[in-house]
C-alpha atoms as a PDB file:
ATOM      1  CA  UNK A   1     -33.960  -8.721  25.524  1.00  0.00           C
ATOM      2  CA  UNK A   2     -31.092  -7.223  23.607  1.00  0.00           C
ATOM      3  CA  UNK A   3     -31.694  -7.046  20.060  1.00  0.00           C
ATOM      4  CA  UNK A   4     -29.324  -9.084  17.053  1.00  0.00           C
ATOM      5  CA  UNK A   5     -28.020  -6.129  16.125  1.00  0.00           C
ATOM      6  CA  UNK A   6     -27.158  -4.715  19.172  1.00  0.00           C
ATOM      7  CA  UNK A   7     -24.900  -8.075  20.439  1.00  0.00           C
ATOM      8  CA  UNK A   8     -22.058  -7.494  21.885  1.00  0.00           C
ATOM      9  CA  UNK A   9     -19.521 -10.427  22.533  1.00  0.00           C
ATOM     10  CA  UNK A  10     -20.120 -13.289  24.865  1.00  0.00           C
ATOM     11  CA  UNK A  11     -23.871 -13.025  24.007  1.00  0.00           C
ATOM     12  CA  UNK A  12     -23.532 -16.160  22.113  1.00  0.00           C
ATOM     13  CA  UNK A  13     -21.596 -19.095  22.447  1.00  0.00           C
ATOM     14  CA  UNK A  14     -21.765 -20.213  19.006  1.00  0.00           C
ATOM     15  CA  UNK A  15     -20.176 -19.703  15.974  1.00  0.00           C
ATOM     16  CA  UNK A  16     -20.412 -18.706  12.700  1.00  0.00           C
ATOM     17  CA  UNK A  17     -19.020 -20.105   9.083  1.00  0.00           C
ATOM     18  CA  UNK A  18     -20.134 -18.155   6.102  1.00  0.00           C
ATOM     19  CA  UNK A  19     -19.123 -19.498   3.094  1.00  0.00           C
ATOM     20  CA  UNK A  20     -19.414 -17.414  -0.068  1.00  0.00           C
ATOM     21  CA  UNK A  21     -20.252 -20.628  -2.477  1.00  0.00           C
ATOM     22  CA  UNK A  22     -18.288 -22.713  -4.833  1.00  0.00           C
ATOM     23  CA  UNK A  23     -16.797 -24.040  -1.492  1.00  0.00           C
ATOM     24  CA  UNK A  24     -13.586 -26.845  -2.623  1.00  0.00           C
ATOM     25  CA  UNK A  25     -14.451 -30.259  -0.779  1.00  0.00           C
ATOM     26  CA  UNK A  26     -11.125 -30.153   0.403  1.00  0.00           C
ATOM     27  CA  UNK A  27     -10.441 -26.710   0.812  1.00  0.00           C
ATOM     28  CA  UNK A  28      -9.776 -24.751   4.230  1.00  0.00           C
ATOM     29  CA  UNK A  29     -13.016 -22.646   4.063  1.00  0.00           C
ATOM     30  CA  UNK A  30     -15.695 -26.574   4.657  1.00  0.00           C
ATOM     31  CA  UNK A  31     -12.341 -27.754   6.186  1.00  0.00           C
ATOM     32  CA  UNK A  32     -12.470 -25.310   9.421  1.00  0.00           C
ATOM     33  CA  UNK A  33     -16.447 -25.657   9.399  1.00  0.00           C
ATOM     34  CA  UNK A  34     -15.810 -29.516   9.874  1.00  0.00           C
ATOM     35  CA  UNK A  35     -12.506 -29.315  12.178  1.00  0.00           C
ATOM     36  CA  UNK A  36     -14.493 -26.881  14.754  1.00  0.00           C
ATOM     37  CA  UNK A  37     -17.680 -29.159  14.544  1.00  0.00           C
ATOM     38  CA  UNK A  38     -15.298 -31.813  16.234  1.00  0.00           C
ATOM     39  CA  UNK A  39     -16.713 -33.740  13.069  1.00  0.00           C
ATOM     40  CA  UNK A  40     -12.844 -35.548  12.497  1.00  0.00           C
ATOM     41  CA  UNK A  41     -14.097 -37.126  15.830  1.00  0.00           C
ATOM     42  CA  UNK A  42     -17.684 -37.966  15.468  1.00  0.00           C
ATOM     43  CA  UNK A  43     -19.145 -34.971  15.859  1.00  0.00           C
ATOM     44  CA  UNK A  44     -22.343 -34.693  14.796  1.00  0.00           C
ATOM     45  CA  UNK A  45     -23.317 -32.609  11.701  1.00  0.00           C
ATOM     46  CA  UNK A  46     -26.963 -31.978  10.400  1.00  0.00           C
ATOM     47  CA  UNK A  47     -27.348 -30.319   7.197  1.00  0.00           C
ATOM     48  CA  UNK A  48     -30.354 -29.435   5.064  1.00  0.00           C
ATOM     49  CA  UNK A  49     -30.301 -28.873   1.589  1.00  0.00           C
ATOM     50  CA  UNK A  50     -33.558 -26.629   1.860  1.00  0.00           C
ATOM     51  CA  UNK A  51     -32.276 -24.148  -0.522  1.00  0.00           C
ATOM     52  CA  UNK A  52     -31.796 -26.504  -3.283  1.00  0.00           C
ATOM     53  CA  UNK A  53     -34.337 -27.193  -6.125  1.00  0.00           C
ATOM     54  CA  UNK A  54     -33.318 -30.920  -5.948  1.00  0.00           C
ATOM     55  CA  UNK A  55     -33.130 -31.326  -2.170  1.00  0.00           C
ATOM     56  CA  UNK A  56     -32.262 -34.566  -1.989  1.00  0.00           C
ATOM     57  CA  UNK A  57     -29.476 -34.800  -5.136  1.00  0.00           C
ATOM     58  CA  UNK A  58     -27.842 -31.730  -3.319  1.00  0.00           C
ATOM     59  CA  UNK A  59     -28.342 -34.059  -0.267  1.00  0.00           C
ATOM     60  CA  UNK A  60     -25.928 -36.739  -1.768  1.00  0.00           C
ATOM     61  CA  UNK A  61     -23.664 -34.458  -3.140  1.00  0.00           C
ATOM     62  CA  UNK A  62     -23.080 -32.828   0.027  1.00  0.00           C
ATOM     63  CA  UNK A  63     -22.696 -35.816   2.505  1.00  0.00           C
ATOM     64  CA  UNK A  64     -19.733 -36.839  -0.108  1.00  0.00           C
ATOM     65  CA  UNK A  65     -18.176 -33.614   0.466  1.00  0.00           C
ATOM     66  CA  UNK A  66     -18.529 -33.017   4.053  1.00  0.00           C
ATOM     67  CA  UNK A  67     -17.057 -36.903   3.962  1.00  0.00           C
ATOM     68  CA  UNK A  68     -14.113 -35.598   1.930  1.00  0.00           C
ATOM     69  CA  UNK A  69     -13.616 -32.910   4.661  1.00  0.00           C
ATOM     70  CA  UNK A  70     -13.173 -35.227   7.012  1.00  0.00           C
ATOM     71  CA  UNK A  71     -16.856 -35.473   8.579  1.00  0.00           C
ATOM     72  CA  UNK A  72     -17.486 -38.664  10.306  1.00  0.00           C
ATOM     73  CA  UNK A  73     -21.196 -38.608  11.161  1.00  0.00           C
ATOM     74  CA  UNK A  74     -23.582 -36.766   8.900  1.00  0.00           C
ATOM     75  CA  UNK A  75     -26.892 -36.644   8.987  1.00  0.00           C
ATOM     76  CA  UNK A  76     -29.254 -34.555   6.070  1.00  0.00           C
ATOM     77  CA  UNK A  77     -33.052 -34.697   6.343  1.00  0.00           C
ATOM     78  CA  UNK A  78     -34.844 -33.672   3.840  1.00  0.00           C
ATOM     79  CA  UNK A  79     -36.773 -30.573   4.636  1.00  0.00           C
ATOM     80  CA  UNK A  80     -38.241 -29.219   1.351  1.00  0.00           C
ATOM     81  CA  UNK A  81     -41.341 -27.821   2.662  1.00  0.00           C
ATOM     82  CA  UNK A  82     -43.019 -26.113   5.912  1.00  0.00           C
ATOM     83  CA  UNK A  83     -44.531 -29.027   7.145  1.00  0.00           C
ATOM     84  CA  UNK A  84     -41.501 -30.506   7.137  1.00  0.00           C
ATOM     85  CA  UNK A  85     -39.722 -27.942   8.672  1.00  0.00           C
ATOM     86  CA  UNK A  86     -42.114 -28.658  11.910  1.00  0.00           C
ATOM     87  CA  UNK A  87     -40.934 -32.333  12.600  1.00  0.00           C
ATOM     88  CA  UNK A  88     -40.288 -32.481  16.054  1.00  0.00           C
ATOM     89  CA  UNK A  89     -37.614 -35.534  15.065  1.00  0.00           C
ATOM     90  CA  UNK A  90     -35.689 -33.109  12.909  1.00  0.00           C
ATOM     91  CA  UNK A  91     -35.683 -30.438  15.355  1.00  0.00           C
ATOM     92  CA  UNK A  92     -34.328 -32.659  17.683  1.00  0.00           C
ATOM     93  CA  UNK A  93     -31.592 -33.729  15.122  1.00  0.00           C
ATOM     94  CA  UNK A  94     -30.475 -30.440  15.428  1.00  0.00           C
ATOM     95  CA  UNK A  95     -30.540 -29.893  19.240  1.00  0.00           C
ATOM     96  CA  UNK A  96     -28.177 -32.710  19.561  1.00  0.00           C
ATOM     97  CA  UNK A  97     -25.828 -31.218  16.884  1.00  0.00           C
ATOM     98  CA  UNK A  98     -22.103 -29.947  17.385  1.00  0.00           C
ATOM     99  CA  UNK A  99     -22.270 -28.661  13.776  1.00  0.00           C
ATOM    100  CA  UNK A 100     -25.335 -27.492  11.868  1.00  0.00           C
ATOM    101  CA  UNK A 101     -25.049 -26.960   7.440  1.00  0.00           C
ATOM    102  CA  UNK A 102     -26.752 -25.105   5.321  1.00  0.00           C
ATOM    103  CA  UNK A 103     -26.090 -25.571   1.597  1.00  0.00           C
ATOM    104  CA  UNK A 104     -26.763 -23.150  -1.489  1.00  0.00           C
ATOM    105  CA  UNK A 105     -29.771 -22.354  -3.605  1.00  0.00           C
ATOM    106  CA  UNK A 106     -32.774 -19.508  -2.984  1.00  0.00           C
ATOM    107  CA  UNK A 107     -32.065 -18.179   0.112  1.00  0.00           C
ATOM    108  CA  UNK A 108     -35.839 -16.370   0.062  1.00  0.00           C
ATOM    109  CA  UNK A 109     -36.891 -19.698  -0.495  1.00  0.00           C
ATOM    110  CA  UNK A 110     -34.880 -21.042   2.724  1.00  0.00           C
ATOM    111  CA  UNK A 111     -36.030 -18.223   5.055  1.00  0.00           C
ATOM    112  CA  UNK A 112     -39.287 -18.937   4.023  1.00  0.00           C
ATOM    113  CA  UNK A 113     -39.181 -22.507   4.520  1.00  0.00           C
ATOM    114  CA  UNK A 114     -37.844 -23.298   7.930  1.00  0.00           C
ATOM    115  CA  UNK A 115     -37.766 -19.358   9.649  1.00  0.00           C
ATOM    116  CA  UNK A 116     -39.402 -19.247  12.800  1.00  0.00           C
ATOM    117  CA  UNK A 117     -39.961 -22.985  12.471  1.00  0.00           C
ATOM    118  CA  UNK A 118     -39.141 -25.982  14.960  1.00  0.00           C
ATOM    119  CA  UNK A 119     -35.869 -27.275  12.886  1.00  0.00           C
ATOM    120  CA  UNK A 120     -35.321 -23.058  12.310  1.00  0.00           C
ATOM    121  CA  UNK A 121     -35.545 -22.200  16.079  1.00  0.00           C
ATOM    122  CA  UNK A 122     -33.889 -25.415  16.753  1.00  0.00           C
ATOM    123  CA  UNK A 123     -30.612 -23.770  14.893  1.00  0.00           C
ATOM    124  CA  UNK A 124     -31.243 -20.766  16.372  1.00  0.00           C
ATOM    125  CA  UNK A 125     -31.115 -22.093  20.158  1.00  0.00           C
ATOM    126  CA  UNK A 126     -28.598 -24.449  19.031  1.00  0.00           C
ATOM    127  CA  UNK A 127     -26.721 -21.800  17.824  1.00  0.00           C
ATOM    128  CA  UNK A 128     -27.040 -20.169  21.608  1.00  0.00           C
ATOM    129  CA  UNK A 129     -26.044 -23.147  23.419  1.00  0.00           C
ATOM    130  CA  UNK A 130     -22.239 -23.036  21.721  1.00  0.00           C
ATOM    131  CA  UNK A 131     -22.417 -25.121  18.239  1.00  0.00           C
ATOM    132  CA  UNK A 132     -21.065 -24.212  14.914  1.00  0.00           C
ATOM    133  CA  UNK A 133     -23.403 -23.178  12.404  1.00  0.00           C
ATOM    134  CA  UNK A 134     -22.097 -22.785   8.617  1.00  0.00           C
ATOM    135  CA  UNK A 135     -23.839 -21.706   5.777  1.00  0.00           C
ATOM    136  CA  UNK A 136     -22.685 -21.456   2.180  1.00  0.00           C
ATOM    137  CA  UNK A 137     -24.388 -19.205  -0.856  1.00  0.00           C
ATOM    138  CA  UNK A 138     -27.829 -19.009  -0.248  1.00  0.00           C
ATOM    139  CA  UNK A 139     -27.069 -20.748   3.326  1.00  0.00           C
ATOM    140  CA  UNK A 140     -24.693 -18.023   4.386  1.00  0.00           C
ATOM    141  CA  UNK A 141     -26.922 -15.136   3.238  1.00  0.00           C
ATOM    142  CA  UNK A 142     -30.176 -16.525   4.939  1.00  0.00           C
ATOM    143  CA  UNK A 143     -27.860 -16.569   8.397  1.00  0.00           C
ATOM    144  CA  UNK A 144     -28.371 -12.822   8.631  1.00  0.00           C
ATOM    145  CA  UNK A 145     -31.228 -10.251  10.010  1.00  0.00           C
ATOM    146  CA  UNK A 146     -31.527  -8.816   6.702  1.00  0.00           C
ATOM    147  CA  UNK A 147     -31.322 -11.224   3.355  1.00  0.00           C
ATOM    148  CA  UNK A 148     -30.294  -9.682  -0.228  1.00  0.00           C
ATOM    149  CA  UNK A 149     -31.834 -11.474  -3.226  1.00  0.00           C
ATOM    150  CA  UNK A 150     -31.994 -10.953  -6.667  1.00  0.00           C
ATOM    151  CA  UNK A 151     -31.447  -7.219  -8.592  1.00  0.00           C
ATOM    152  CA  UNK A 152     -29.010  -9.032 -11.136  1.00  0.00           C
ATOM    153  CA  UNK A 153     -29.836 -10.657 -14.525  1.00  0.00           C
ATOM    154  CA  UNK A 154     -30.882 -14.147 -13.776  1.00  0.00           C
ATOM    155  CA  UNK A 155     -29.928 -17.619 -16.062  1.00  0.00           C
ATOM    156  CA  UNK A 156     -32.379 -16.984 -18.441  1.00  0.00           C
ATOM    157  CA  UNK A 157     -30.764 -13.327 -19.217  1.00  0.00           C
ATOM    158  CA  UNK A 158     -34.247 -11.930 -17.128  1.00  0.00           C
ATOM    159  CA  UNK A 159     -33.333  -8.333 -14.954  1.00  0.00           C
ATOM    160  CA  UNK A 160     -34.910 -10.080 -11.448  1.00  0.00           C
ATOM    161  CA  UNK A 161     -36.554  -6.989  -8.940  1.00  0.00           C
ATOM    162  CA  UNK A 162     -34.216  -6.945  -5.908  1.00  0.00           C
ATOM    163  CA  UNK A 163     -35.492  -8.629  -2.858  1.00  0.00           C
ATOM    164  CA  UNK A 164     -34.833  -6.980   0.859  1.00  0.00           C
ATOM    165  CA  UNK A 165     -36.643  -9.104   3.578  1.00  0.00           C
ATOM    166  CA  UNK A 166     -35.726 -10.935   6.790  1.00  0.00           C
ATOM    167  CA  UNK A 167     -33.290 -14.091   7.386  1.00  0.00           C
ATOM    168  CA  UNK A 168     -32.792 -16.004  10.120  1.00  0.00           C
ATOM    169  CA  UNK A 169     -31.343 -13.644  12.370  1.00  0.00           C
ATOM    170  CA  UNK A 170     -28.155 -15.561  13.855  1.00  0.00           C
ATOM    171  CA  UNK A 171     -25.768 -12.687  12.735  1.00  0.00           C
ATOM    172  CA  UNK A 172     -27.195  -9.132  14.107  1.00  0.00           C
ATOM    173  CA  UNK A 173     -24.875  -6.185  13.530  1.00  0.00           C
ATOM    174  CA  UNK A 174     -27.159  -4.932  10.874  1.00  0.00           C
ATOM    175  CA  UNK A 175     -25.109  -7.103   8.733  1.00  0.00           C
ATOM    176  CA  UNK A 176     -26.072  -8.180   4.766  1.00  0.00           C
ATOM    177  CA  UNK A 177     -23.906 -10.948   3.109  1.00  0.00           C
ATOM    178  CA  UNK A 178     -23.712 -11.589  -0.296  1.00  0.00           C
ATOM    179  CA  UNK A 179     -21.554 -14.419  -1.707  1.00  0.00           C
ATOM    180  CA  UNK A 180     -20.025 -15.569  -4.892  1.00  0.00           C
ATOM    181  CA  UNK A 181     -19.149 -11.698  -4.625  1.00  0.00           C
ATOM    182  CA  UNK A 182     -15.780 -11.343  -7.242  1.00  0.00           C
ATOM    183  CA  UNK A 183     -16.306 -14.175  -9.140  1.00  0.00           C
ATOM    184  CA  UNK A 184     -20.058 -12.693 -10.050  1.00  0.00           C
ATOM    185  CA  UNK A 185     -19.076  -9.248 -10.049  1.00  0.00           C
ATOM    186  CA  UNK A 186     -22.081  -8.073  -7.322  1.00  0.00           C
ATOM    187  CA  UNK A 187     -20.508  -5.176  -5.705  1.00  0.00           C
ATOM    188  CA  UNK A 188     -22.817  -2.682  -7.809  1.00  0.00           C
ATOM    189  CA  UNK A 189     -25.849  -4.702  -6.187  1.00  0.00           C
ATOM    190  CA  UNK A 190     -24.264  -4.724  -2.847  1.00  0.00           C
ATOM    191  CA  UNK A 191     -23.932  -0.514  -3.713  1.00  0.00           C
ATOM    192  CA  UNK A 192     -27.583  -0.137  -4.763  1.00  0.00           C
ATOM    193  CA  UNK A 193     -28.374  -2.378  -1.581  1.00  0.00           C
ATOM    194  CA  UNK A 194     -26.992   0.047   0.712  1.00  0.00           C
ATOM    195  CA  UNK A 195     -27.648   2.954  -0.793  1.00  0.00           C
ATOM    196  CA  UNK A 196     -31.250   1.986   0.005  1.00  0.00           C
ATOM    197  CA  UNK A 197     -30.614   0.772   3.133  1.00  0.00           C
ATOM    198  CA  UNK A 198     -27.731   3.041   4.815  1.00  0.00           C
ATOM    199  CA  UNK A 199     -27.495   1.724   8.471  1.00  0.00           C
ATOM    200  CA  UNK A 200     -26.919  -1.883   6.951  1.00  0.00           C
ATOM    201  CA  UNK A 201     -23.505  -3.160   6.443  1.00  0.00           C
ATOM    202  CA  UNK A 202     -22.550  -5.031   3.174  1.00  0.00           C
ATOM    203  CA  UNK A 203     -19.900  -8.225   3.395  1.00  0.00           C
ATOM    204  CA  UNK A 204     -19.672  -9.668   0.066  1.00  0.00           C
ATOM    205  CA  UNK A 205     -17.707 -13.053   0.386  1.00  0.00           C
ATOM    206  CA  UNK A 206     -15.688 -14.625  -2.181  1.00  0.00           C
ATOM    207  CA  UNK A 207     -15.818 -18.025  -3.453  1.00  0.00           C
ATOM    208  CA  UNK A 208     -14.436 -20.894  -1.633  1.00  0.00           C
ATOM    209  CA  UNK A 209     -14.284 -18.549   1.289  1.00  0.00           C
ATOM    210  CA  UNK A 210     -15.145 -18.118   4.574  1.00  0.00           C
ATOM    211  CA  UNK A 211     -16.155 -15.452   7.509  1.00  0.00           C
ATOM    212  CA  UNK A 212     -15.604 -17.405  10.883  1.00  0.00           C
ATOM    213  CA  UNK A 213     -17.859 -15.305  13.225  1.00  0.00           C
ATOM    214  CA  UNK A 214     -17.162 -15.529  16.878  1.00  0.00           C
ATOM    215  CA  UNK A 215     -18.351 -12.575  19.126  1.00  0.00           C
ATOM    216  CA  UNK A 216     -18.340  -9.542  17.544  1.00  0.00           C
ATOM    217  CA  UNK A 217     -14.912 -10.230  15.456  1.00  0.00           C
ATOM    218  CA  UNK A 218     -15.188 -12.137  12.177  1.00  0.00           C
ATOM    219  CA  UNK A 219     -11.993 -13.630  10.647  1.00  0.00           C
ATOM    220  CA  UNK A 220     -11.602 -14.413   6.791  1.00  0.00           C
ATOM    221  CA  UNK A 221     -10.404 -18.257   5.755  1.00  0.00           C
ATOM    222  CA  UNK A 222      -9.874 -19.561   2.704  1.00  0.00           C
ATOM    223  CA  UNK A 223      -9.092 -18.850  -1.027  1.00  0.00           C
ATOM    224  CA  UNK A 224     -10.330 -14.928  -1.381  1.00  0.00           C
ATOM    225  CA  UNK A 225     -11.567 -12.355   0.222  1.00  0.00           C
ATOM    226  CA  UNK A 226     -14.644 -10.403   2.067  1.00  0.00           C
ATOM    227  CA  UNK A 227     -15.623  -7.060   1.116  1.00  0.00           C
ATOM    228  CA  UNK A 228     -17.156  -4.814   3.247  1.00  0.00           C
ATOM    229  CA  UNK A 229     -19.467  -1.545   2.211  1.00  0.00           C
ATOM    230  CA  UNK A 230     -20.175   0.685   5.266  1.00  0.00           C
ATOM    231  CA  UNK A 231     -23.458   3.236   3.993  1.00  0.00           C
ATOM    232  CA  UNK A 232     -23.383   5.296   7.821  1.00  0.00           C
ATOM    233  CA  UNK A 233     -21.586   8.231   6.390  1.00  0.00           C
ATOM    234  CA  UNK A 234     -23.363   8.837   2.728  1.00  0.00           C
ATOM    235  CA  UNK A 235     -23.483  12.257   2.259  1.00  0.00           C
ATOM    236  CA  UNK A 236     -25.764  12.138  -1.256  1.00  0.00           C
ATOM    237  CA  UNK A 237     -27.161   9.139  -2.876  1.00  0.00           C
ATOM    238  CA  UNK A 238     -30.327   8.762  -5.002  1.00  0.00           C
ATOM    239  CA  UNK A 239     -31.587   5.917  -4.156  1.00  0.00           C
ATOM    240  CA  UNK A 240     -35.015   7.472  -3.908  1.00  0.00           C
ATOM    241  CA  UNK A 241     -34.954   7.905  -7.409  1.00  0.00           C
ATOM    242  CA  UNK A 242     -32.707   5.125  -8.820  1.00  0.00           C
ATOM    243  CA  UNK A 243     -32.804   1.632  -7.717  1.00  0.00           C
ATOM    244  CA  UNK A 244     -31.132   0.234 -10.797  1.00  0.00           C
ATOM    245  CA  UNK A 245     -28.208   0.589 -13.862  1.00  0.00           C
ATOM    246  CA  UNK A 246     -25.408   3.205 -13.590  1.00  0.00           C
ATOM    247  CA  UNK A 247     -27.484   6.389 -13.211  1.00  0.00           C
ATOM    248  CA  UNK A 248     -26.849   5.047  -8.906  1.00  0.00           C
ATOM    249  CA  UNK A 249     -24.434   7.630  -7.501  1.00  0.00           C
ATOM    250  CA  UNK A 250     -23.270   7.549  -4.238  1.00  0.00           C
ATOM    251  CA  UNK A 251     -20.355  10.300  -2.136  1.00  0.00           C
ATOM    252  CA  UNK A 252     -18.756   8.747   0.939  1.00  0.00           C
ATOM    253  CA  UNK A 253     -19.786   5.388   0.754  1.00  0.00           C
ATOM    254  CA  UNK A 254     -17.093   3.086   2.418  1.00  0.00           C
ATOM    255  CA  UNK A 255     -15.665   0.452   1.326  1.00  0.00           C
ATOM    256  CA  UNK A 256     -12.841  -2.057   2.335  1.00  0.00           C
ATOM    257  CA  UNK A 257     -11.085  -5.259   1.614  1.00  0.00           C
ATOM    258  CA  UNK A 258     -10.434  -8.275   3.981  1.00  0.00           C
ATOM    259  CA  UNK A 259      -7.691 -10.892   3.295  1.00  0.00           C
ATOM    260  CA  UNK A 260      -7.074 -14.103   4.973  1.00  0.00           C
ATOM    261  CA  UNK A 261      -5.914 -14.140   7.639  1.00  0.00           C
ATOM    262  CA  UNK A 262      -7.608 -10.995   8.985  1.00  0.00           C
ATOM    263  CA  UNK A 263      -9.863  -9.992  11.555  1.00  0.00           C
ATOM    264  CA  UNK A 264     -13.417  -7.782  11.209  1.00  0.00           C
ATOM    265  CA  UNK A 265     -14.620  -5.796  14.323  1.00  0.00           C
ATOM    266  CA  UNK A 266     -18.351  -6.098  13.279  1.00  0.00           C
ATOM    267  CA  UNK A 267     -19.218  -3.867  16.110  1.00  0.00           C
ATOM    268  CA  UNK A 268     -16.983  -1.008  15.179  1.00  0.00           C
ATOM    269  CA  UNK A 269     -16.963  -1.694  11.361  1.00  0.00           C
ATOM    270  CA  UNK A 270     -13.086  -1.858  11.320  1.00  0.00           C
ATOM    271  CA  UNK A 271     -10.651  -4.142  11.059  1.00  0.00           C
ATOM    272  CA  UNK A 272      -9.821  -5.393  14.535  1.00  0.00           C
ATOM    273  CA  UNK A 273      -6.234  -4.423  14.343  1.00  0.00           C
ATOM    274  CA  UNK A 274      -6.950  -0.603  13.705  1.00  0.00           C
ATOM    275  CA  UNK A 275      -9.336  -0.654  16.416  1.00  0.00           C
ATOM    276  CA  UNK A 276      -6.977  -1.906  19.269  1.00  0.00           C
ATOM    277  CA  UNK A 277      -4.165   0.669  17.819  1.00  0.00           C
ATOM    278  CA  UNK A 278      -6.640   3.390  18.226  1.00  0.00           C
ATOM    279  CA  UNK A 279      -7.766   2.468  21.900  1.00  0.00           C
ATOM    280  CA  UNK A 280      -4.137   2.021  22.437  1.00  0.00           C
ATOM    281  CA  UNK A 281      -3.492   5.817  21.284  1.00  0.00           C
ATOM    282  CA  UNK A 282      -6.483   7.264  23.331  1.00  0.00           C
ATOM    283  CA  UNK A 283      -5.808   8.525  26.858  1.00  0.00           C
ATOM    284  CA  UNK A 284      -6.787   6.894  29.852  1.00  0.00           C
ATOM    285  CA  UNK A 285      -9.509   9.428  31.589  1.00  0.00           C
ATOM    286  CA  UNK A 286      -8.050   9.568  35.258  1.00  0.00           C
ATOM    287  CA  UNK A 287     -10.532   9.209  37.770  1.00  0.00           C
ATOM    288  CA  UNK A 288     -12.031  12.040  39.838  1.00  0.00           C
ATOM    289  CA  UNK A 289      -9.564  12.761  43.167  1.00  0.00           C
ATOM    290  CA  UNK A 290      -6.792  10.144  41.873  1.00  0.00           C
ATOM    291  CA  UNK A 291      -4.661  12.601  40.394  1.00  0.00           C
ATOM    292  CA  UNK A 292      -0.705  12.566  40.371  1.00  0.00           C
END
């Protein structure tokens, strides 16, 4: 079996909506979640709240906004802990989905809750048979092979130890996402991320925001923006010796900035429209004996 982060398009039928947080009831980023659920026309959505500290207020909160969106039918069990996360009921909630939600919170806490689960391979397979999955904050960030947690000063002005470890796995690539990423100033954590890690690839998505995932291209929607951090070509880092503060340095990291409106080849690491110029540019080999 072909590995996430080796997929190449038309392994999956699904889709992806990663939303970088502080998502606008109304705004185009839940709006295009909801519209390619089919949820306008009954589609159903399940969401979980799993994330959350207060599971079920965040429950509420949510159905109302979905609603606002334009969501006809939504459904949010409350899965708050393992056992939970093994009701065959719920798992079969989610095989009859056409969209599937995942709202903000502790992403670790997520991962650890429902991964490799029957509601978590429920969204996994669902994922596989064509529906739209859509996570936002700590939703969007457990969606990956690789989750980024912590390494930032926390609420309570406490310097929290980064956290590395595996998500869910619907979005291979070696892709890492990190939201609420201009609004709370993380690309230094997304640096010191990838410095550690080199062959991973860093989106940090803006607020109110969203990475619609189809295939190996990724389009941005919404309010801001998605920044990407590419580590492949670091010539010098010191990671080995500095995981934290500005002593970090880095030579030939990239690093680029999507708009809306634009696409992402997550396979190349590029946007999509340099990538067709360039295959456009290069030479068709002729083939052996078909000379002119």
């Amino acid at each position: 079996m072909m590995a996430p982060s080796q997929r190449r398009a038309g392994d999956t039928c699904g889709t992806l909506v990663l939303i970088g947080g502080g998502c606008s009831a109304d705004g185009e980023a839940l709006g295009t979640f909801v519209e390619r659920s089919g949820g306008h026309e009954g589609g159903r959505i399940v969401g979980f709240t799993t994330a959350s500290s207060d599971p079920m207020g965040s429950a509420i909160a949510w159905r109302n906004d979905l609603k606002i969106a334009g969501a006809t039918n939504v459904e949010i069990p409350i899965v708050d802990r393992r056992d939970a996360a093994q009701d065959k009921r719920i798992a079969e909630l989610v095989a009859e989905a056409q969209g599937i939600f995942l709202g903000g919170g502790d992403q670790v806490h997520l991962v650890a809750t429902i991964g490799g689960s029957r509601v978590g391979n429920a969204i996994r397979d669902a994922y596989r048979r064509g529906a739209i999955v859509c996570g936002t904050s700590a939703g969007a960030a457990a969606l990956t092979e690789t989750i980024l947690a912590g390494g930032e000063v926390d609420e309570q002005g406490v310097n929290t130890d980064m956290h590395i470890g595996p998500g869910l796995g619907l979005l291979g690539f070696r892709a890492m996402i990190d939201t609420h990423f201009a609004e709370r100033r993380r690309l230094h954590r997304l640096f010191v991320a990838i410095a550690s890690n080199p062959d991973l690839m860093g989106l940090g998505i803006d607020e109110d925001t969203a990475l619609v995932v189809e295939g190996h291209l990724a389009e941005v929607v919404g309010k801001g923006g998605v920044t990407f951090v590419d580590g492949r070509g670091v010539r010098f880092d010191n990671a080995n010796e500095v995981t934290t503060g500005s002593r970090l340095t880095l030579s030939y990291l990239r690093v680029g900035l999507l708009g809306p409106g634009y696409q992402f080849n997550l396979r190349e690491r590029e946007l999509d429209c340099l990538v067709k110029s360039k295959q456009t540019r290069e030479p068709v080999a002729s083939v052996k004996g078909e000379g002119a």
